[in-house]
Protein backbone atom coordinates (compact mmCIF):
# COMPACT_ATOMS: atom_id res chain seq x y z
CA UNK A 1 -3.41 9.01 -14.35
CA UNK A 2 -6.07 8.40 -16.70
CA UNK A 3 -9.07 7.21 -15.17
CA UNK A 4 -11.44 6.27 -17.97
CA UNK A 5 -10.71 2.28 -17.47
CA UNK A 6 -11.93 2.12 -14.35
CA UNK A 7 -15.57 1.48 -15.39
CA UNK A 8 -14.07 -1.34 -17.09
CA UNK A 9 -14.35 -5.48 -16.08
CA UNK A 10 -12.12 -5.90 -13.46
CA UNK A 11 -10.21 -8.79 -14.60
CA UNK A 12 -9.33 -6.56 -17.96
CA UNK A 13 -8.77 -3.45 -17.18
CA UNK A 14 -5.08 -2.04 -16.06
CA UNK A 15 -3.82 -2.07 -12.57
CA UNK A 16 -1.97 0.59 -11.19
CA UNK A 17 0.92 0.28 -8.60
CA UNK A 18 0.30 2.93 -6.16
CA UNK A 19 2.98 3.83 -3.58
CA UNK A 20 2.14 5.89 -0.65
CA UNK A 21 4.66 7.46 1.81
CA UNK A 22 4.71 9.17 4.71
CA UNK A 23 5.82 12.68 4.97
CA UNK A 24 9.33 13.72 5.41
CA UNK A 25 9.14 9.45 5.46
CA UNK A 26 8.92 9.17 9.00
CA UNK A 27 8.66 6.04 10.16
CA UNK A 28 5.44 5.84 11.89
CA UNK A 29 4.75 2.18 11.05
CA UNK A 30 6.98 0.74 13.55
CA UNK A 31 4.12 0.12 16.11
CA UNK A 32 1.83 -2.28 16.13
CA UNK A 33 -1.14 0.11 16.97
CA UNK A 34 -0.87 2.10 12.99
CA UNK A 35 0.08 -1.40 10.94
CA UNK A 36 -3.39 -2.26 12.06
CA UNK A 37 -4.88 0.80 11.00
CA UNK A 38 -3.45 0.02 7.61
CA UNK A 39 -4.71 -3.21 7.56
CA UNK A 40 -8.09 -2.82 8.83
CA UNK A 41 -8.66 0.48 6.34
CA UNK A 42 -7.39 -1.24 3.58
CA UNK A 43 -10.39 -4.14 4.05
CA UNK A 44 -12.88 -1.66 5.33
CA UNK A 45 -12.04 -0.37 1.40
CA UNK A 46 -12.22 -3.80 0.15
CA UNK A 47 -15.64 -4.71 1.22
CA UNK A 48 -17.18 -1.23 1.30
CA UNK A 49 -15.63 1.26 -0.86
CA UNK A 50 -14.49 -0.45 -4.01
CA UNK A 51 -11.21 -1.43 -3.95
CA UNK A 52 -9.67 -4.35 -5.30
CA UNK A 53 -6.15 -4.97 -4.30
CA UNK A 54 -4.37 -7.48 -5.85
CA UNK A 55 -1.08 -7.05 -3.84
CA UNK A 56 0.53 -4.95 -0.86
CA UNK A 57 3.70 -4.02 1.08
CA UNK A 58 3.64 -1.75 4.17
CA UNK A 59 7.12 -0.59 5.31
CA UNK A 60 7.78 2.08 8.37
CA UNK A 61 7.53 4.73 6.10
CA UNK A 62 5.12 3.36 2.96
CA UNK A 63 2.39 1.36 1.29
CA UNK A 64 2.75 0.46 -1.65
CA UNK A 65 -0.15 -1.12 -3.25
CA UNK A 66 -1.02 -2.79 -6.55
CA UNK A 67 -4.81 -2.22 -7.14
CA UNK A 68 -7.67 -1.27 -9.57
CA UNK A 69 -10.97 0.12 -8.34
CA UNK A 70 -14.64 -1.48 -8.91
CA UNK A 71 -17.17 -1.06 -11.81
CA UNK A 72 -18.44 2.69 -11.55
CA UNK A 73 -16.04 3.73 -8.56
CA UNK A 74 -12.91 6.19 -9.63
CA UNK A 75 -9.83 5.04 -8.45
CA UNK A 76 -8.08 8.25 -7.90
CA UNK A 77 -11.35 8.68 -5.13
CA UNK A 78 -10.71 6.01 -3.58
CA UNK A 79 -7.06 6.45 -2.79
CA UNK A 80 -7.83 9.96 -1.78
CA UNK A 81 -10.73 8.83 0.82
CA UNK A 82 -8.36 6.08 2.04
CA UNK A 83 -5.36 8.40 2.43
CA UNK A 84 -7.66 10.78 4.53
CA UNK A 85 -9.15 8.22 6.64
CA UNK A 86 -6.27 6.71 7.30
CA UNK A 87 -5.23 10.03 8.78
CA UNK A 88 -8.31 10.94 10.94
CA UNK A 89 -7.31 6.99 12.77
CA UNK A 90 -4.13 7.18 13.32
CA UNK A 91 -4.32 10.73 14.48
CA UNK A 92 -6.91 9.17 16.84
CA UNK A 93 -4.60 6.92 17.82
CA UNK A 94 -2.19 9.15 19.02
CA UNK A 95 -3.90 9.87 21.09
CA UNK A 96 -2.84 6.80 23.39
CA UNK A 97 1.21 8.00 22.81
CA UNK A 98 3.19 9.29 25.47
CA UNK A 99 3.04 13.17 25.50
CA UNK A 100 6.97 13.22 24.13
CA UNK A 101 6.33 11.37 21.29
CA UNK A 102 3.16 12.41 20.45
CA UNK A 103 4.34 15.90 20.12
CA UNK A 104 7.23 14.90 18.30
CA UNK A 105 4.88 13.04 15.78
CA UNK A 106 2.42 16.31 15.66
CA UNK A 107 5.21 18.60 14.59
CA UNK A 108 6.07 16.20 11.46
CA UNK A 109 2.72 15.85 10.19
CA UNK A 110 0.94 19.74 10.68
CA UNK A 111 1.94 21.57 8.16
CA UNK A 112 1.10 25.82 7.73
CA UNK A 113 -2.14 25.69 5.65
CA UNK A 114 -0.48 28.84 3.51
CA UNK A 115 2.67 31.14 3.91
CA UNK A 116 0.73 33.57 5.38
CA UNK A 117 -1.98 31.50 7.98
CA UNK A 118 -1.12 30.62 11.43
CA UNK A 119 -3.78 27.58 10.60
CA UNK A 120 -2.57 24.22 10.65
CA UNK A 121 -3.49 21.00 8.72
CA UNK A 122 -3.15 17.41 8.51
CA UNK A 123 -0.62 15.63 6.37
CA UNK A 124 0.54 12.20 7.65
CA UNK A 125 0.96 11.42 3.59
CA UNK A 126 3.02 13.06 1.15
CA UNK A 127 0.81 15.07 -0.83
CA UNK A 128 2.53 13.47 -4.01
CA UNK A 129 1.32 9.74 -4.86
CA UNK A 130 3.72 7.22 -7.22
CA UNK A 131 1.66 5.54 -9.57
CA UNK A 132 2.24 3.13 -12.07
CA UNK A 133 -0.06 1.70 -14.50
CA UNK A 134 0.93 -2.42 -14.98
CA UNK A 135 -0.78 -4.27 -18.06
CA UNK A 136 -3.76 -6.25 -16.35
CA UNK A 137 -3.53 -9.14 -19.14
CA UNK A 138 -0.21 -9.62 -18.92
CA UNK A 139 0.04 -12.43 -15.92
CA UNK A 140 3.38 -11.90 -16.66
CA UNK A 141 4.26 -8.74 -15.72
CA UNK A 142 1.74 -8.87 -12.91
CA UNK A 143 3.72 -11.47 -11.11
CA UNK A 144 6.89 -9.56 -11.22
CA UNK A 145 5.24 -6.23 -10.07
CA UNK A 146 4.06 -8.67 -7.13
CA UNK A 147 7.42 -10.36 -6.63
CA UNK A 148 9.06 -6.61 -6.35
CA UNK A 149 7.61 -5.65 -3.77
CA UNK A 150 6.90 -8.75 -1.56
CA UNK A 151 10.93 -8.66 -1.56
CA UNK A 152 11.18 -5.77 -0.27
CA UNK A 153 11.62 -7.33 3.38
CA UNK A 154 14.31 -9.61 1.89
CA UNK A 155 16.32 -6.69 0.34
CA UNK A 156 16.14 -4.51 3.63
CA UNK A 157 17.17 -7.46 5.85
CA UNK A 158 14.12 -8.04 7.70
CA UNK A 159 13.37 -11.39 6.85
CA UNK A 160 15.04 -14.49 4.46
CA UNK A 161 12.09 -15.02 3.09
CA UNK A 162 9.33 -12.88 1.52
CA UNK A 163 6.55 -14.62 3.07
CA UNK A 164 7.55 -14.76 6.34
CA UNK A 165 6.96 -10.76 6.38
CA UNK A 166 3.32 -10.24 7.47
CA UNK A 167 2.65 -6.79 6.47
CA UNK A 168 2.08 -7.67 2.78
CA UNK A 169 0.73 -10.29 0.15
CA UNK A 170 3.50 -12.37 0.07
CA UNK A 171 2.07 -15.06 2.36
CA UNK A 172 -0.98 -15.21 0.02
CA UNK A 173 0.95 -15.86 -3.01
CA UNK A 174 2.64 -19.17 -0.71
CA UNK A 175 -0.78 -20.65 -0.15
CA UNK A 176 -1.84 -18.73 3.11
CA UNK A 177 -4.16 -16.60 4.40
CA UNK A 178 -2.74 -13.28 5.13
CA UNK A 179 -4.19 -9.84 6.93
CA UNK A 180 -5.85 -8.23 3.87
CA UNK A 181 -8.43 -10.04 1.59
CA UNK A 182 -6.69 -9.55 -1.97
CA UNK A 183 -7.84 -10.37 -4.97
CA UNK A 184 -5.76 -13.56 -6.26
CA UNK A 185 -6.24 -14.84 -10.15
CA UNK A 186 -4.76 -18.70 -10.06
CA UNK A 187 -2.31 -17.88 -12.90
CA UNK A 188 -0.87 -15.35 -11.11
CA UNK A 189 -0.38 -17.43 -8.16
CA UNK A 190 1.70 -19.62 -10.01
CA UNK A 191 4.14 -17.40 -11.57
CA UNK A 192 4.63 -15.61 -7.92
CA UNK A 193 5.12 -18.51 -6.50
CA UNK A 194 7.96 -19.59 -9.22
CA UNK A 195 9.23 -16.14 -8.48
CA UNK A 196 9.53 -16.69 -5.07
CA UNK A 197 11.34 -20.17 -5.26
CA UNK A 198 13.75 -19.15 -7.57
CA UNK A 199 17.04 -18.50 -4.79
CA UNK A 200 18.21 -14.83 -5.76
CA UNK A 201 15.76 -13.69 -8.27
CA UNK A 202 13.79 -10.70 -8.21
CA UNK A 203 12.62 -7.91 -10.24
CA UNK A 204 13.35 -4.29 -9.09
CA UNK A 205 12.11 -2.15 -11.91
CA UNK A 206 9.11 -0.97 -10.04
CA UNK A 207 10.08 -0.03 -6.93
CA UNK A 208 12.46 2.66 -6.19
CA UNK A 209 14.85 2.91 -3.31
């Protein structure tokens, strides 16, 4: 991913679609307790670390995330610092699990630090990231990378309707205030919002699966 854009204007520069999953995708956001984490790290980010997200989608095993980082902050840093901070929480977390599952979830996520080392580490995220860049002055295209995911929740059966799924953007792009502060450009509420009244219609070109 080239980076050199992100010392760019904001409202010019490319976003990028990010997708982050867990590994082996287990499917550790079914609790209440870690979709919180999520949420609250991803405004911490917002407000303090230079983030700019425009739209999200948290399954039980993924975020996905379309986003583009601040004047003079490097994207690529950002993502990194929230994947590992994300980590240290939730691993803190578990701390509050019953001892069965709690073991169950250690033994996914520490991983042999070599072939040859008894040491553990730390991976609650696959070490490989998706990203795709998505052409920042093209509302267009913007709206159906948002419309993508937010049906996500309609494709999988867990709700009828894209806003009625908390644990994303969609309920922005209807005229309410969801759990993460995005960044919304009126335009682009407008073609989402088409998107999402049109019975049956959705994009699926950029996300897989």
């Amino acid at each position: 991913m080239n980076n050199d854009y992100y010392t760019t204007h904001y409202e010019e520069e490319e976003l990028v679609l990010i997708s982050l999953c867990t590994v082996d995708c287990i499917d550790i956001f079914i609790r209440p307790v870690y979709k919180q984490i999520i949420v609250h790290s991803l405004n911490y980010f917002i407000h303090h670390k230079g983030l700019i997200v425009f739209g999200w989608y948290l399954s039980t095993n993924a975020l996905h995330l379309l986003v583009k980082g601040r004047e003079g902050y490097n994207l690529n840093e950002v993502i990194q610092q929230y994947r590992s901070f994300t980590t240290d929480k939730i691993m803190e977390a578990m701390d509050t699990e019953p001892v069965l599952r709690k073991s169950w979830m250690t033994d996914k996520i520490e991983k042999s630090k070599g072939l040859f080392s008894s040491e553990k580490k730390i991976l609650l995220w696959q070490e490989d990231v998706t990203a795709i860049t998505v052409d920042g002055s093209n509302i267009s295209e913007i709206a159906e990378c948002l419309h993508s995911i937010h049906q996500t929740a309609v494709r999988d059966r867990v709700v009828n309707i894209a806003s009625d799924y908390v644990y994303s953007s969609a309920t922005d792009y209807m005229g309410h205030q969801g759990l993460v502060e995005i960044y919304k450009k009126p335009l682009i509420v407008q073609q989402v919002a088409m998107l999402e009244n049109m019975n049956g219609h959705y994009a699926v070109k950029y996300v897989k699966g």
